[in-house]
N, C-alpha and C. Protein backbone atom coordinates (compact mmCIF):
# COMPACT_ATOMS: atom_id res chain seq x y z
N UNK A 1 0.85 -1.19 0.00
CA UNK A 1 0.00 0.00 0.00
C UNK A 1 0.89 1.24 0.00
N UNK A 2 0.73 1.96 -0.91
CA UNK A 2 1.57 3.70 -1.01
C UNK A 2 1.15 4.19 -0.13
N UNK A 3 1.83 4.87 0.62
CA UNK A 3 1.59 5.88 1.60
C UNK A 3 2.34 6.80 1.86
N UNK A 4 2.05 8.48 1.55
CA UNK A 4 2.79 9.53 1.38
C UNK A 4 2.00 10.25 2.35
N UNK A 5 2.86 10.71 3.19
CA UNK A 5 2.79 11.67 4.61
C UNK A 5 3.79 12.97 4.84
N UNK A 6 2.74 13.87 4.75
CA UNK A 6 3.74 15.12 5.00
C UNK A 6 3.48 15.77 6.68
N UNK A 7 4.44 16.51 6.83
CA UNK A 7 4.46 17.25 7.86
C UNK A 7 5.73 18.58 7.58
N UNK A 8 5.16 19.25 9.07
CA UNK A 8 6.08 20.68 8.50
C UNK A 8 5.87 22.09 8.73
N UNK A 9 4.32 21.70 8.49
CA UNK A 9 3.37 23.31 8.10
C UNK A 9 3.00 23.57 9.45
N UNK A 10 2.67 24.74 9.71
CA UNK A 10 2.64 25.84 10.82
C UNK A 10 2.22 27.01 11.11
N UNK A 11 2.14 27.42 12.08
CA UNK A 11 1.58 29.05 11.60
C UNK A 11 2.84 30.02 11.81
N UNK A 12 2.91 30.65 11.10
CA UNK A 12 4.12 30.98 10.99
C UNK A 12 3.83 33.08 10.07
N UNK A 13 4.88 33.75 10.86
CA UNK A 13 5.20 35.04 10.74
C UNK A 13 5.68 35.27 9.14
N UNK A 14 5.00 36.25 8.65
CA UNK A 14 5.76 36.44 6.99
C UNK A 14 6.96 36.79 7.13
N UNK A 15 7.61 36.69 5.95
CA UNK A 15 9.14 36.64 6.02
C UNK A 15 10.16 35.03 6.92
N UNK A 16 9.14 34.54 7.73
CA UNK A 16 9.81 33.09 8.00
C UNK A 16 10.00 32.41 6.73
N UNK A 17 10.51 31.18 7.30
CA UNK A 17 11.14 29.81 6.85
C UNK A 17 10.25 28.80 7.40
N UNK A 18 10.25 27.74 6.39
CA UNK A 18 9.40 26.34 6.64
C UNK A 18 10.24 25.38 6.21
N UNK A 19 10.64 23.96 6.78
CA UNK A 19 10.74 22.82 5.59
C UNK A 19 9.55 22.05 5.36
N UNK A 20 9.06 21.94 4.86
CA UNK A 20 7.77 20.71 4.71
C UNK A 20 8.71 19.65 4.47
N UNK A 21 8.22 17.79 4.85
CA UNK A 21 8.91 16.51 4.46
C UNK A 21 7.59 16.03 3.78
N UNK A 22 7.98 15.14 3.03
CA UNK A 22 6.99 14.23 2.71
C UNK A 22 7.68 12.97 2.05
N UNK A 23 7.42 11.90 3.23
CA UNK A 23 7.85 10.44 3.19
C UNK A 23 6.75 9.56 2.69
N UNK A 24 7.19 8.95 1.63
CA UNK A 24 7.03 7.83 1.10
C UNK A 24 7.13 6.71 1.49
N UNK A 25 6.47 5.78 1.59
CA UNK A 25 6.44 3.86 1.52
C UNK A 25 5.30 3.48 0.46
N UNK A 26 5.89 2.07 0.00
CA UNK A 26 4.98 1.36 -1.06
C UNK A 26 5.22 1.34 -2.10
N UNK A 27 6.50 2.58 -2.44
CA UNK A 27 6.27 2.85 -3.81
C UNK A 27 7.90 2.76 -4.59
N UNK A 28 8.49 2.84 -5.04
CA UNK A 28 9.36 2.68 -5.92
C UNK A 28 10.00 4.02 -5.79
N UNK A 29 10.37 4.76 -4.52
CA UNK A 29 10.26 6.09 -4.50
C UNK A 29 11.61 6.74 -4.99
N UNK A 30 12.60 6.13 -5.64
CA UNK A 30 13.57 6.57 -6.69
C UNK A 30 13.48 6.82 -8.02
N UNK A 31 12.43 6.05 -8.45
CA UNK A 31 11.73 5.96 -9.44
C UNK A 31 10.99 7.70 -9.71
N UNK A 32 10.49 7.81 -8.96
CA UNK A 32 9.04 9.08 -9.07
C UNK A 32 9.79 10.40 -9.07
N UNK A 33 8.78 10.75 -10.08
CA UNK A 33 8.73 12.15 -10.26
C UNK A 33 7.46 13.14 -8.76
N UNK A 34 7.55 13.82 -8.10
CA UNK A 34 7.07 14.10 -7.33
C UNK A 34 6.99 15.43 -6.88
N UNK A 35 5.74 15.72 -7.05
CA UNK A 35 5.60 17.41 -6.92
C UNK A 35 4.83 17.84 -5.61
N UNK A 36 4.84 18.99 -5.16
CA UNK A 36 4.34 19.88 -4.11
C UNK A 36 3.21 20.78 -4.66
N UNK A 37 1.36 19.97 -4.54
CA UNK A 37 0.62 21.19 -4.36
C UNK A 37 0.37 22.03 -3.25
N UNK A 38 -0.28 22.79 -3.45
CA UNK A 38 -0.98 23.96 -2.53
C UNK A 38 -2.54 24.45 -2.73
N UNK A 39 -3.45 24.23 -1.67
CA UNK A 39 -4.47 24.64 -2.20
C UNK A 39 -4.92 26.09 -1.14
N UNK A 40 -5.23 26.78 -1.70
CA UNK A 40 -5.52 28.33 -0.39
C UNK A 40 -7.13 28.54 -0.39
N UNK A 41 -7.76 28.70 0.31
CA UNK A 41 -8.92 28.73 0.16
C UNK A 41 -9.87 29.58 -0.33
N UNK A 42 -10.74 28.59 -1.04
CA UNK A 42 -11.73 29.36 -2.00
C UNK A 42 -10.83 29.05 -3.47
N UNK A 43 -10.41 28.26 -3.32
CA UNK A 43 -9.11 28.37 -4.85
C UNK A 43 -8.41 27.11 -5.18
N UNK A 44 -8.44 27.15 -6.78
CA UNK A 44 -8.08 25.76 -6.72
C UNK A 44 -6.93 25.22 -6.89
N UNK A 45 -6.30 23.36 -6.38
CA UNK A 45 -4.84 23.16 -6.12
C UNK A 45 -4.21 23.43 -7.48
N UNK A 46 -2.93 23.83 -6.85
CA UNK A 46 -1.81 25.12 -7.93
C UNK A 46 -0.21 23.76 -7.58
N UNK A 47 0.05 23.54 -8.76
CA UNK A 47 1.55 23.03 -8.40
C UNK A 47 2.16 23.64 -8.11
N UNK A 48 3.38 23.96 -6.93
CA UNK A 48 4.14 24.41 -6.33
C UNK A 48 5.55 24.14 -6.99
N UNK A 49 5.77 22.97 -6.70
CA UNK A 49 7.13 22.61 -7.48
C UNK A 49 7.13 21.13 -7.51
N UNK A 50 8.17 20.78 -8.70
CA UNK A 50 8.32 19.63 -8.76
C UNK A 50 9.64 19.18 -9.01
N UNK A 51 9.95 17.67 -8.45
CA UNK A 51 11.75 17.44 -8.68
C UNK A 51 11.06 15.68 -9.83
N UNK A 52 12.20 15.38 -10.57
CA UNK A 52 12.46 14.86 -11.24
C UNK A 52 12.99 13.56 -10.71
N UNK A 53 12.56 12.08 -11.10
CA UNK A 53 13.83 11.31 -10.33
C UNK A 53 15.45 11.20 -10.79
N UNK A 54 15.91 12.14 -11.84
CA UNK A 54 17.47 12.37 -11.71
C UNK A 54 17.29 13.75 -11.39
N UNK A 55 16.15 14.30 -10.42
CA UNK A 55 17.10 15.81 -9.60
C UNK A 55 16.73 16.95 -10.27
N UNK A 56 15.74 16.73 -11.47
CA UNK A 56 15.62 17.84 -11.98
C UNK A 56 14.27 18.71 -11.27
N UNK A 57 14.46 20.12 -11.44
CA UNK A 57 13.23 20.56 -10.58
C UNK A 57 12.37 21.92 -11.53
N UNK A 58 11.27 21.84 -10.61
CA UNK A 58 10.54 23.06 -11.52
C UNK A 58 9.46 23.30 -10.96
N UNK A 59 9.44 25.02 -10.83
CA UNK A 59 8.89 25.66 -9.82
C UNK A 59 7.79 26.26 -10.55
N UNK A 60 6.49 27.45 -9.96
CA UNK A 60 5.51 28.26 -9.89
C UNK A 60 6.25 29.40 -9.75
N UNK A 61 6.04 30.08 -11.13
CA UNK A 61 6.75 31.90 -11.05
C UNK A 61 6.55 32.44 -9.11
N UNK A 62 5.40 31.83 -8.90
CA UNK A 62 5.30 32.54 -7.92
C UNK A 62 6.07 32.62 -6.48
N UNK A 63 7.14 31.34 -6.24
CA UNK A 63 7.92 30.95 -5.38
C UNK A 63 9.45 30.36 -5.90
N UNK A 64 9.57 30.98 -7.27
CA UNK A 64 11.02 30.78 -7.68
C UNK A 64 11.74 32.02 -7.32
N UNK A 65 12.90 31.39 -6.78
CA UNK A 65 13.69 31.76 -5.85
C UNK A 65 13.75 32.12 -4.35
N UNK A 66 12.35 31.42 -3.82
CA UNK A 66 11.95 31.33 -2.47
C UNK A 66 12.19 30.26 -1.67
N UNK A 67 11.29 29.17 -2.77
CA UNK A 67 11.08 27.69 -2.04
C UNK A 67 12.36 26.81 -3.00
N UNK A 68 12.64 25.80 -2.42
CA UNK A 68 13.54 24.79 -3.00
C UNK A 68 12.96 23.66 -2.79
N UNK A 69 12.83 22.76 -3.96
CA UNK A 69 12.36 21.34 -3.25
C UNK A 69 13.65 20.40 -3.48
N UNK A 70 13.43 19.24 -2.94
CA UNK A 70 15.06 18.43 -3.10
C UNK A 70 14.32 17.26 -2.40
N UNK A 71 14.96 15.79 -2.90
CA UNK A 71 14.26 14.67 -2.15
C UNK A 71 15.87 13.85 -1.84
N UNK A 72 15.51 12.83 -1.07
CA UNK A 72 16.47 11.86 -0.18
C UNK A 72 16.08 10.63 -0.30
N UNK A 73 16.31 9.68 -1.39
CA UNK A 73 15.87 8.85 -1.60
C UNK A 73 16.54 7.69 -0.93
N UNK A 74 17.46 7.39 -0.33
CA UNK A 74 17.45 6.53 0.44
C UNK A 74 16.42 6.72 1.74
N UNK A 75 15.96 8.35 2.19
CA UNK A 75 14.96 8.08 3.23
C UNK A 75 13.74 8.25 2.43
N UNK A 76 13.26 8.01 1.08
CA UNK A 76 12.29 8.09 0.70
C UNK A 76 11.86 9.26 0.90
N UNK A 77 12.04 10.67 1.21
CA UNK A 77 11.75 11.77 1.42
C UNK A 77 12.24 12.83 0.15
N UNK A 78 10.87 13.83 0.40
CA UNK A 78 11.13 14.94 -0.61
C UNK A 78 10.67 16.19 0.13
N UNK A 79 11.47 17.21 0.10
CA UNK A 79 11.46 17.85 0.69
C UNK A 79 10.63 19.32 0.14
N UNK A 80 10.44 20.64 1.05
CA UNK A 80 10.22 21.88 0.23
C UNK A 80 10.13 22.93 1.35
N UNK A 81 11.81 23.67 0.85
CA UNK A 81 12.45 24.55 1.71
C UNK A 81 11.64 25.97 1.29
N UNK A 82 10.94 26.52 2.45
CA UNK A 82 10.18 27.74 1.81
C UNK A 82 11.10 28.72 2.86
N UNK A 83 11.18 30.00 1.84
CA UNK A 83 11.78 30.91 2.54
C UNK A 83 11.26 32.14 2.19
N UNK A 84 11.53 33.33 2.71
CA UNK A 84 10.89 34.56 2.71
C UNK A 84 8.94 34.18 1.99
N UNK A 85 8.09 33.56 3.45
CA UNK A 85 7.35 33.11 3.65
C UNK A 85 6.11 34.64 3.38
N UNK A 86 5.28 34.75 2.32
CA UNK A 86 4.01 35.65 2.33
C UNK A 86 2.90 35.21 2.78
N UNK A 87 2.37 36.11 2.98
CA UNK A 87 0.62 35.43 3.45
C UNK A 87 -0.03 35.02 2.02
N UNK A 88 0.33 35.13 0.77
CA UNK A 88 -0.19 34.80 -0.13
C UNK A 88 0.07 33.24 -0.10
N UNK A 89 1.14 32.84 0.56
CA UNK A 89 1.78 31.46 0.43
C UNK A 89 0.76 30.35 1.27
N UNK A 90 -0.06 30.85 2.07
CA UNK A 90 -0.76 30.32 3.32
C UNK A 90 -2.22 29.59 2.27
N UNK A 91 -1.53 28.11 2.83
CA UNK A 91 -2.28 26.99 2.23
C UNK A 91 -2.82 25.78 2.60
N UNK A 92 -3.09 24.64 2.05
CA UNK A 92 -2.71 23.15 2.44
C UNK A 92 -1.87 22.86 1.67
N UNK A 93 -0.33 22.09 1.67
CA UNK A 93 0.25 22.21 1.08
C UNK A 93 0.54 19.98 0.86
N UNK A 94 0.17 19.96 -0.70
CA UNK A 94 0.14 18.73 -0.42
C UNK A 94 1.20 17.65 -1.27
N UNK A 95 1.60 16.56 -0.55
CA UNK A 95 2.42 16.13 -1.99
C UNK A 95 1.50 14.87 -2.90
N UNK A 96 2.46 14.98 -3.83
CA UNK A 96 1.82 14.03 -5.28
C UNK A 96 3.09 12.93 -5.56
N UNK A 97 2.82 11.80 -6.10
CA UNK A 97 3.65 10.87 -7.05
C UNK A 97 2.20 10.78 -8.58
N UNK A 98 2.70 11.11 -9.25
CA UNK A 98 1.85 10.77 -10.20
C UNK A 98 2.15 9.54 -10.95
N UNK A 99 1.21 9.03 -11.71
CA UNK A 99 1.60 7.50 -12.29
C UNK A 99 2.57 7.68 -13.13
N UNK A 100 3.19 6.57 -13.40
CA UNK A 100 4.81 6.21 -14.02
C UNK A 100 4.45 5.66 -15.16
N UNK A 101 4.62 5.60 -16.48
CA UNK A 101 4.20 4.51 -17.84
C UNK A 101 5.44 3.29 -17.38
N UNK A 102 6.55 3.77 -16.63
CA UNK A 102 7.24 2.19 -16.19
C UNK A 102 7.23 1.76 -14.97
N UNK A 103 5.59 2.29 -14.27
CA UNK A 103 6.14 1.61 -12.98
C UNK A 103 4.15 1.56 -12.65
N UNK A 104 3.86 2.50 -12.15
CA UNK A 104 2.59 2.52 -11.47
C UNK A 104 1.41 3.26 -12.34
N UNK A 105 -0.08 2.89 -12.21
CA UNK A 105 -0.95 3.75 -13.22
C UNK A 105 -1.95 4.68 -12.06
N UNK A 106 -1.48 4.64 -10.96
CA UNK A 106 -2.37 5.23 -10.28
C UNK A 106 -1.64 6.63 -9.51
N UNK A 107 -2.71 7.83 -9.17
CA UNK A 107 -1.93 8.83 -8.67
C UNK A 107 -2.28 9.51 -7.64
N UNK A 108 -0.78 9.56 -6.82
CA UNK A 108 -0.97 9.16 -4.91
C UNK A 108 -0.94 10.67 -4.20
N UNK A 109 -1.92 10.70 -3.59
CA UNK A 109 -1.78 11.94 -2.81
C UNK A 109 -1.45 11.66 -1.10
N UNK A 110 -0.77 13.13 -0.61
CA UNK A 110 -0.71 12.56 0.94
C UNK A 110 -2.19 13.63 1.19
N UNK A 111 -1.93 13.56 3.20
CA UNK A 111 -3.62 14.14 3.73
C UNK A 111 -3.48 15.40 3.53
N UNK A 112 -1.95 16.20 3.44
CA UNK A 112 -1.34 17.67 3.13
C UNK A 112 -1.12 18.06 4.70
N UNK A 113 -0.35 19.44 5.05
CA UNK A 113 -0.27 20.13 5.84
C UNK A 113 -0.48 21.30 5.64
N UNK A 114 -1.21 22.09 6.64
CA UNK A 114 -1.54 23.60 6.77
C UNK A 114 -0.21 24.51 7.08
N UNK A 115 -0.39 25.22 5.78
CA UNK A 115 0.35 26.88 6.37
C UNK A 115 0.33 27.82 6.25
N UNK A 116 0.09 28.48 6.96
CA UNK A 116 -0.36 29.36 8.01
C UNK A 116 0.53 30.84 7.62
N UNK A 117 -0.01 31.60 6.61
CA UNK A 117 1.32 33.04 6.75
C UNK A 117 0.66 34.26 7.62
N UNK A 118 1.08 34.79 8.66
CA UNK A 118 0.25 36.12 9.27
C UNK A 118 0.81 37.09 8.64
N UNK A 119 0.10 37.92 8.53
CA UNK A 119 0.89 39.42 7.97
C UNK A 119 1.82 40.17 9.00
């Protein structure tokens, strides 16, 4: 059974720092391509960023050069370093593996974590 769990999110002062994690089991997680949504309310989920399984990444105009994502595949983890934190940023922030044509046809979401930007 896949199971992707994040944690991380917080309420947190603009201009902070966050890491969000999101660990993987079940899945082939060297394999996956794996991205970071966000949904803010009243509005619908927006990809955040995404890493590649050789490392490649790609962000939302709206948090390039803010957030970094990066994963650890021996701990099955992917990460997303947010920095100079806005209240526009304040979301559920959730991760994805989407299906593989060489591996899996189905596409895995975790429960997400809340965050929280105050002005």
């Amino acid at each position: 059974q896949v199971q992707l769990v994040e944690s991380g999110g917080a309420l947190v002062q603009s201009g902070a720092s966050l890491r969000l994690s999101c660990a993987a089991s079940g899945i082939a997680f060297s394999s996956a391509l794996v991205r970071w949504y966000r949904q803010a309310p009243g509005k619908q989920r927006e990809m955040v960023a995404a890493i590649t399984r050789f490392g490649i990444t790609n962000y939302v105009g709206a948090v390039k050069g803010r957030f970094t994502i990066s994963r650890d595949n021996p701990k099955n983890t992917v990460y997303l370093q947010m920095n100079s934190l806005k209240p526009e940023d304040t979301g559920v922030y959730y991760c994805n593996i989407p299906p593989a044509t060489s591996g899996w046809s189905n596409d895995y979401w975790g429960q997400g974590t809340q965050v929280t930007v105050s002005s």
